[in-house]
Protein backbone atom coordinates (compact mmCIF):
# COMPACT_ATOMS: atom_id res chain seq x y z
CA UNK A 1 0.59 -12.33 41.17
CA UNK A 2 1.38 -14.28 44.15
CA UNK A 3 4.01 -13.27 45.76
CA UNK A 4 4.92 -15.24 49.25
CA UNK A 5 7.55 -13.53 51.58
CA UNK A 6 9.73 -17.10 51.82
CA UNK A 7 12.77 -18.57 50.30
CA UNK A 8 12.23 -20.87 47.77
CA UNK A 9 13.40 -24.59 48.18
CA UNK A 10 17.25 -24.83 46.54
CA UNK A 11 17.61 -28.64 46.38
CA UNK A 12 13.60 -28.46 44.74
CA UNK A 13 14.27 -26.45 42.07
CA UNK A 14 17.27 -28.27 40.93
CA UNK A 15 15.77 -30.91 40.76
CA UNK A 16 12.42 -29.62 39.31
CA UNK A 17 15.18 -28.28 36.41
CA UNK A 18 16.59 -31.73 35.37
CA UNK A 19 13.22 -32.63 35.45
CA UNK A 20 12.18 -30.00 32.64
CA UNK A 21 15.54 -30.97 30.51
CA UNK A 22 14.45 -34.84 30.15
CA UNK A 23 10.60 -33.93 29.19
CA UNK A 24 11.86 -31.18 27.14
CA UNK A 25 14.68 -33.24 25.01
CA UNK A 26 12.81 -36.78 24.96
CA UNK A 27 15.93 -38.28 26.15
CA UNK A 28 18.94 -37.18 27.29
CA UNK A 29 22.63 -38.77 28.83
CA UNK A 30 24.27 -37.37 32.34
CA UNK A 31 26.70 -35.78 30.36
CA UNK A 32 24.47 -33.52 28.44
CA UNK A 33 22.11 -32.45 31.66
CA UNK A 34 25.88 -31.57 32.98
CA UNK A 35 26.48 -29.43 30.46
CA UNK A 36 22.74 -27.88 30.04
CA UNK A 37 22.80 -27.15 34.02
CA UNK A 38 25.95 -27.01 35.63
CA UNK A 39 24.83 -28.98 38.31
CA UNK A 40 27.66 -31.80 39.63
CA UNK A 41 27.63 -34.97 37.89
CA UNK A 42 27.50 -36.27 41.13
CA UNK A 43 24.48 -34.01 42.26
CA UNK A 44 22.73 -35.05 39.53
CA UNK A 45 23.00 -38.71 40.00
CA UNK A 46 21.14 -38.23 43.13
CA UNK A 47 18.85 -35.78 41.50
CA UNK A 48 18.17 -38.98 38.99
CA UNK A 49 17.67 -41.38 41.23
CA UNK A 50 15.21 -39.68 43.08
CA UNK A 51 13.02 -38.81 40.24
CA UNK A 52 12.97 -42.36 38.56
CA UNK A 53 11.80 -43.83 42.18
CA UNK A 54 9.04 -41.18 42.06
CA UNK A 55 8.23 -42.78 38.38
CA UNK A 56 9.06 -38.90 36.76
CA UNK A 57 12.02 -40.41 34.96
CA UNK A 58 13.53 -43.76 33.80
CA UNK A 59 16.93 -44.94 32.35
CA UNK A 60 17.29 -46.99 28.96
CA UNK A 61 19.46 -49.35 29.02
CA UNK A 62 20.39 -49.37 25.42
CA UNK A 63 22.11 -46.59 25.67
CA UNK A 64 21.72 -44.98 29.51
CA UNK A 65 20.14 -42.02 28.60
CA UNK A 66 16.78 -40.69 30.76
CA UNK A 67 13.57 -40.15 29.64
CA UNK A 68 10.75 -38.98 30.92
CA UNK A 69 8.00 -40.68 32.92
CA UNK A 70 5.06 -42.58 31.32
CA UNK A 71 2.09 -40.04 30.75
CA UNK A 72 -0.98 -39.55 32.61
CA UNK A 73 -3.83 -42.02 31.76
CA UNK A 74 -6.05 -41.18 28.41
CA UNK A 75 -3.38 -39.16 27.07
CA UNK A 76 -1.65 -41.14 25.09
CA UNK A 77 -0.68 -41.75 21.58
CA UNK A 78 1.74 -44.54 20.24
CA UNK A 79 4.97 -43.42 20.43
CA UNK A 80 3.60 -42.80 24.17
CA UNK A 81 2.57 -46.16 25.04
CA UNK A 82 5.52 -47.42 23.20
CA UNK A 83 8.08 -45.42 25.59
CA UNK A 84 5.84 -46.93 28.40
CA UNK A 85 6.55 -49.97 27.38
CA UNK A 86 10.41 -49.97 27.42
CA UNK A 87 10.19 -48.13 30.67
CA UNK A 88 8.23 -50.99 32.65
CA UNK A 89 10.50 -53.78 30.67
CA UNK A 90 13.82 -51.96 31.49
CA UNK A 91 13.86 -53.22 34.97
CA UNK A 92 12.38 -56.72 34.09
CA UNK A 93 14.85 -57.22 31.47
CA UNK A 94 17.88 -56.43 33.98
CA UNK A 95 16.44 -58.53 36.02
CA UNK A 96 15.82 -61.74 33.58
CA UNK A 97 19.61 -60.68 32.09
CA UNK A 98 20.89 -61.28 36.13
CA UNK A 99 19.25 -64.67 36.32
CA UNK A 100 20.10 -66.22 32.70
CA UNK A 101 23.01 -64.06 31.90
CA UNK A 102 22.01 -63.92 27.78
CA UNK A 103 21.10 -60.61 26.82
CA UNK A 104 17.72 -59.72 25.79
CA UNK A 105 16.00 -56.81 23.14
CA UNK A 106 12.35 -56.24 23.33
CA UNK A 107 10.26 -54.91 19.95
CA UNK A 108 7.34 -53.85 18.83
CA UNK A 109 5.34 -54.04 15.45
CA UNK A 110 5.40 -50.90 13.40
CA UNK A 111 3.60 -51.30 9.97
CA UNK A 112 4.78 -54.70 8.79
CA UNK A 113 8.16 -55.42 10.83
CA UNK A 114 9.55 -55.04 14.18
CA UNK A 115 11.16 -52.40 16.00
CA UNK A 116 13.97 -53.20 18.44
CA UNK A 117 12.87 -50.39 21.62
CA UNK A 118 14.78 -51.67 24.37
CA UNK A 119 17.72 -54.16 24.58
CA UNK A 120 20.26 -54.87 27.30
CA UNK A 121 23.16 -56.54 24.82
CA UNK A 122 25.48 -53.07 25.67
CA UNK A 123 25.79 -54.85 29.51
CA UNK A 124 25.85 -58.22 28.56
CA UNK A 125 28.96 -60.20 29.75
CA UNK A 126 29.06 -61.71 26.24
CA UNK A 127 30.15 -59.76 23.26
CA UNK A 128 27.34 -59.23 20.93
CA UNK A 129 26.34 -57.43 18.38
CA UNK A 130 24.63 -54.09 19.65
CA UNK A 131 21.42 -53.56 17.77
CA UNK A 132 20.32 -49.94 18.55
CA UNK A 133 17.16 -48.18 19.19
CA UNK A 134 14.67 -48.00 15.75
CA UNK A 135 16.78 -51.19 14.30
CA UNK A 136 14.41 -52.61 11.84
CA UNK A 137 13.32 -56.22 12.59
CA UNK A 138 12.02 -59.23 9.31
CA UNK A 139 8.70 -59.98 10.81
CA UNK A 140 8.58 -63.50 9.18
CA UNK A 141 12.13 -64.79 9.76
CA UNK A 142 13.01 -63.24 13.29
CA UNK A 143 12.43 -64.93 16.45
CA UNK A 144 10.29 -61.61 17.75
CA UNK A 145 8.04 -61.33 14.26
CA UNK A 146 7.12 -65.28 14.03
CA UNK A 147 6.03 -65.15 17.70
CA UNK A 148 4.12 -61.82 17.34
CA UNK A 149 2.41 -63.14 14.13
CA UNK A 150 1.51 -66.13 16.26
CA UNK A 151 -0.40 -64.17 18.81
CA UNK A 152 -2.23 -61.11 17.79
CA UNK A 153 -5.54 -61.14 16.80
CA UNK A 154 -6.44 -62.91 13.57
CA UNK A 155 -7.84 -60.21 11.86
CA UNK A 156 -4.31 -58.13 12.50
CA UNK A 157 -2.27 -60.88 11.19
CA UNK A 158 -4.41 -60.98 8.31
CA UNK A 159 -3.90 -57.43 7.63
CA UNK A 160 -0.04 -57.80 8.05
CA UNK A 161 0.18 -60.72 5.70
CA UNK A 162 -1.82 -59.02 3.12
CA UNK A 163 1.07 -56.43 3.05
CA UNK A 164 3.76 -58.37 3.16
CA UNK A 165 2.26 -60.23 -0.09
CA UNK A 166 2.52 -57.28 -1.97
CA UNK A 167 6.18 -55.97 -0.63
CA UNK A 168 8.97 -56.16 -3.59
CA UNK A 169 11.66 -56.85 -0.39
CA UNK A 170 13.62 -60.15 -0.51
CA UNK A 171 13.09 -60.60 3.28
CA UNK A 172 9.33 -60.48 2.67
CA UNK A 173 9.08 -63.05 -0.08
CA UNK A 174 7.86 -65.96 2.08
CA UNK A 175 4.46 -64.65 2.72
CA UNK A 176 3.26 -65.72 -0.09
CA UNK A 177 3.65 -69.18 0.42
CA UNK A 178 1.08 -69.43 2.22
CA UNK A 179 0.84 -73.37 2.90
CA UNK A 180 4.50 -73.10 4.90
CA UNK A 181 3.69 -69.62 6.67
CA UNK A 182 0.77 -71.08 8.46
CA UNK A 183 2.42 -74.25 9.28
CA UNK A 184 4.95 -71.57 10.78
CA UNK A 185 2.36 -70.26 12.38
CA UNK A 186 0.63 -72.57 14.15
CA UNK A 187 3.71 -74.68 15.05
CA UNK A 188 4.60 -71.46 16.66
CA UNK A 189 1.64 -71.06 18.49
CA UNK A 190 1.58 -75.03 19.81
CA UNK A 191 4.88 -74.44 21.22
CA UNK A 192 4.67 -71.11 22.93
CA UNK A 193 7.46 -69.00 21.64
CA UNK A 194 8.92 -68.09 18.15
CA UNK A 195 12.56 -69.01 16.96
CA UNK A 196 14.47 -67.76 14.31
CA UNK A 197 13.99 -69.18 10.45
CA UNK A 198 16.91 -70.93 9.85
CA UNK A 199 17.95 -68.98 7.15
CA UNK A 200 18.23 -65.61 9.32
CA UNK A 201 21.17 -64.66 9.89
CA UNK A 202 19.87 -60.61 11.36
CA UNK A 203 19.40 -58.97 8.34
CA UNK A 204 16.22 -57.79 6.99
CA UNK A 205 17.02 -59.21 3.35
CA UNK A 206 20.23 -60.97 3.38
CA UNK A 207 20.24 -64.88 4.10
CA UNK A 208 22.46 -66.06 6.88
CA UNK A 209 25.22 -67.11 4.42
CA UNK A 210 25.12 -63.59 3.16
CA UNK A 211 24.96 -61.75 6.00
CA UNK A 212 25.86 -63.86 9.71
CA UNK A 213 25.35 -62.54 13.05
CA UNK A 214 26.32 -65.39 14.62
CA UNK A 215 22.97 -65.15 16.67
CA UNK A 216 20.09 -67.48 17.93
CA UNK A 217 16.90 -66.05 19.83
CA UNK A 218 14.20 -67.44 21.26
CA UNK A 219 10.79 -64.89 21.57
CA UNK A 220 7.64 -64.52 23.74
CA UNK A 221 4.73 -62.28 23.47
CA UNK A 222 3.81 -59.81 25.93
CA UNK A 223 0.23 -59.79 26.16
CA UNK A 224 -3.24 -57.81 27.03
CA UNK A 225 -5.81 -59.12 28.53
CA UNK A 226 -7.92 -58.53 25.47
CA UNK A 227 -5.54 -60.76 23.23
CA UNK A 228 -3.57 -57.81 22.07
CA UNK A 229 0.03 -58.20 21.88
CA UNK A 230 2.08 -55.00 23.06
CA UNK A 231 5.04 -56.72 21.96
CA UNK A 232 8.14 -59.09 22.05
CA UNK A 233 10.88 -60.10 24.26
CA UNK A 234 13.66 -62.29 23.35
CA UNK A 235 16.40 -63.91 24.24
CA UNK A 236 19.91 -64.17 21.88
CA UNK A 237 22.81 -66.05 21.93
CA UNK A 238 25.57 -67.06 20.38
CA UNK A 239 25.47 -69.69 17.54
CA UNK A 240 26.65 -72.68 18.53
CA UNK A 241 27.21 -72.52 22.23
CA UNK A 242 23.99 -73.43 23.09
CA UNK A 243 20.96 -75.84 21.36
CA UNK A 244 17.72 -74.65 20.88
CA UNK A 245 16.44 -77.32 23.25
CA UNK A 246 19.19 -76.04 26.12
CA UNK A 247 18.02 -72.57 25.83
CA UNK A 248 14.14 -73.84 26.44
CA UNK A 249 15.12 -75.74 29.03
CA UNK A 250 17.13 -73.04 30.47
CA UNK A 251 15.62 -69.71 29.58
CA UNK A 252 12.28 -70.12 28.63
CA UNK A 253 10.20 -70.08 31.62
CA UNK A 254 12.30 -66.71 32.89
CA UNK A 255 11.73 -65.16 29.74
CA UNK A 256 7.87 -66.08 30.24
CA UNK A 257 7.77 -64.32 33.77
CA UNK A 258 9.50 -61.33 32.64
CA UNK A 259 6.99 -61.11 29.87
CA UNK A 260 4.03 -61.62 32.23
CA UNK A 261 5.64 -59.20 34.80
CA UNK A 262 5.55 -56.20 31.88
CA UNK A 263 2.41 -57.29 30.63
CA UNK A 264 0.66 -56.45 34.54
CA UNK A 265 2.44 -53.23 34.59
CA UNK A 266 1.00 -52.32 31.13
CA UNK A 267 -2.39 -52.99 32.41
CA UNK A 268 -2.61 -51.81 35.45
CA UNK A 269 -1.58 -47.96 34.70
């Protein structure tokens, strides 16, 4: 065994320490590597910041806990490329939330819905209702589902529709009339970005007069250059403080270059 006659790097190993608790736990708040290591909250804050500019680590903003680092090329599985995904839009979302002020959540599709995996609503200056991590998304009535129906390759769509034709859910009734749901669809398509059904009122089943959050979005897809989509990001506010037509006029081409801006960072790692 090697055995060098030197001292050994203090400030390194620390740091090389924090580093193993984030890849070892998944994800993991300032409070809990304070208590795992002992180290300073305040030492560990620098410790943090240095490893997410070296890309090792990155901060959700849902809920501020630190994850690891996206994984070395041709190594990774979905849940990988997923985390990869929130980690390149964290920054772009912050970013789009400083210029428009609205709050944003991005998701993905999992099976036959949509998965909220990154939001910034917890910093918005409006209150909001906080979706969290995993919340399950109506892929045919949310703004996020219509406009990643919209986009993906036919023969996915296809293969999501078919399912959703045979699911017993309430929320998932509409697919089978089919004559509306592509009129949906390709009025969705014409005009770039997906909006709420008008019924929708958050819940996966509920209409809005059953169940109200008071919300309107606005979604775009984040695309690959083969005509994949990776995903959604949206926009939400409040009912009735804003139109529709306001919000486009406002909001839409930021949300566009954030979606672009996460879409060349997903292709070029």
């Amino acid at each position: 065994m090697w055995d060098p006659k030197v001292k050994t790097i203090t400030a390194l190993d620390r740091g090389l320490a924090v580093l193993d608790v984030v890849r070892s736990t998944g994800s993991t708040s300032l409070q809990a590597l304070h208590d795992e290591t002992g180290l300073p909250k305040a030492t560990l804050l620098r410790i943090l910041v240095t490893l997410e500019r070296r890309a090792l680590i990155w901060r959700r903003i849902a809920d501020g806990h630190y994850c690891p680092g996206s994984p070395p090329q041709g190594s990774r599985r979905q849940s990988e490329l997923t985390d990869r995904l929130a980690q390149f839009a964290a920054p772009e979302l912050d970013r789009l939330q400083a210029e428009i002020l609205w709050p944003s959540d991005l998701a993905i599709r999992r099976g036959n819905a949509m998965v909220l995996c990154e939001t910034n609503r917890a910093e918005s200056y409006f209150m909001i209702r906080r979706d969290s991590i995993g919340f399950q998304v109506n892929m045919l009535r949310s703004a996020v589902g219509r406009a990643y129906l919209a986009f993906c390759p036919e023969k996915e769509r296809e293969t999501i529709l078919a399912a959703l034709r045979r699911s017993r859910r309430g929320g998932d009734a509409i697919a089978r009339d089919a004559a509306n749901l592509t009129r949906s669809i390709e009025h969705t398509r014409r005009r770039g970005y997906g909006v709420r059904e008008q019924g929708f009122g958050g819940d996966y089943d509920k209409t809005r007069t059953e169940a109200n959050d008071r919300l309107e979005a606005l979604a775009v897809p984040i695309m690959e250059e083969k005509g994949r989509v990776y995903g959604c990001v949206n926009i939400v506010w409040i009912q009735g403080v804003r139109t529709l037509d306001q919000m486009v006029a406002q909001c839409l081409e930021p949300l566009r270059r954030s979606a672009d801006a996460i879409a060349r960072k997903m292709s070029a790692r």
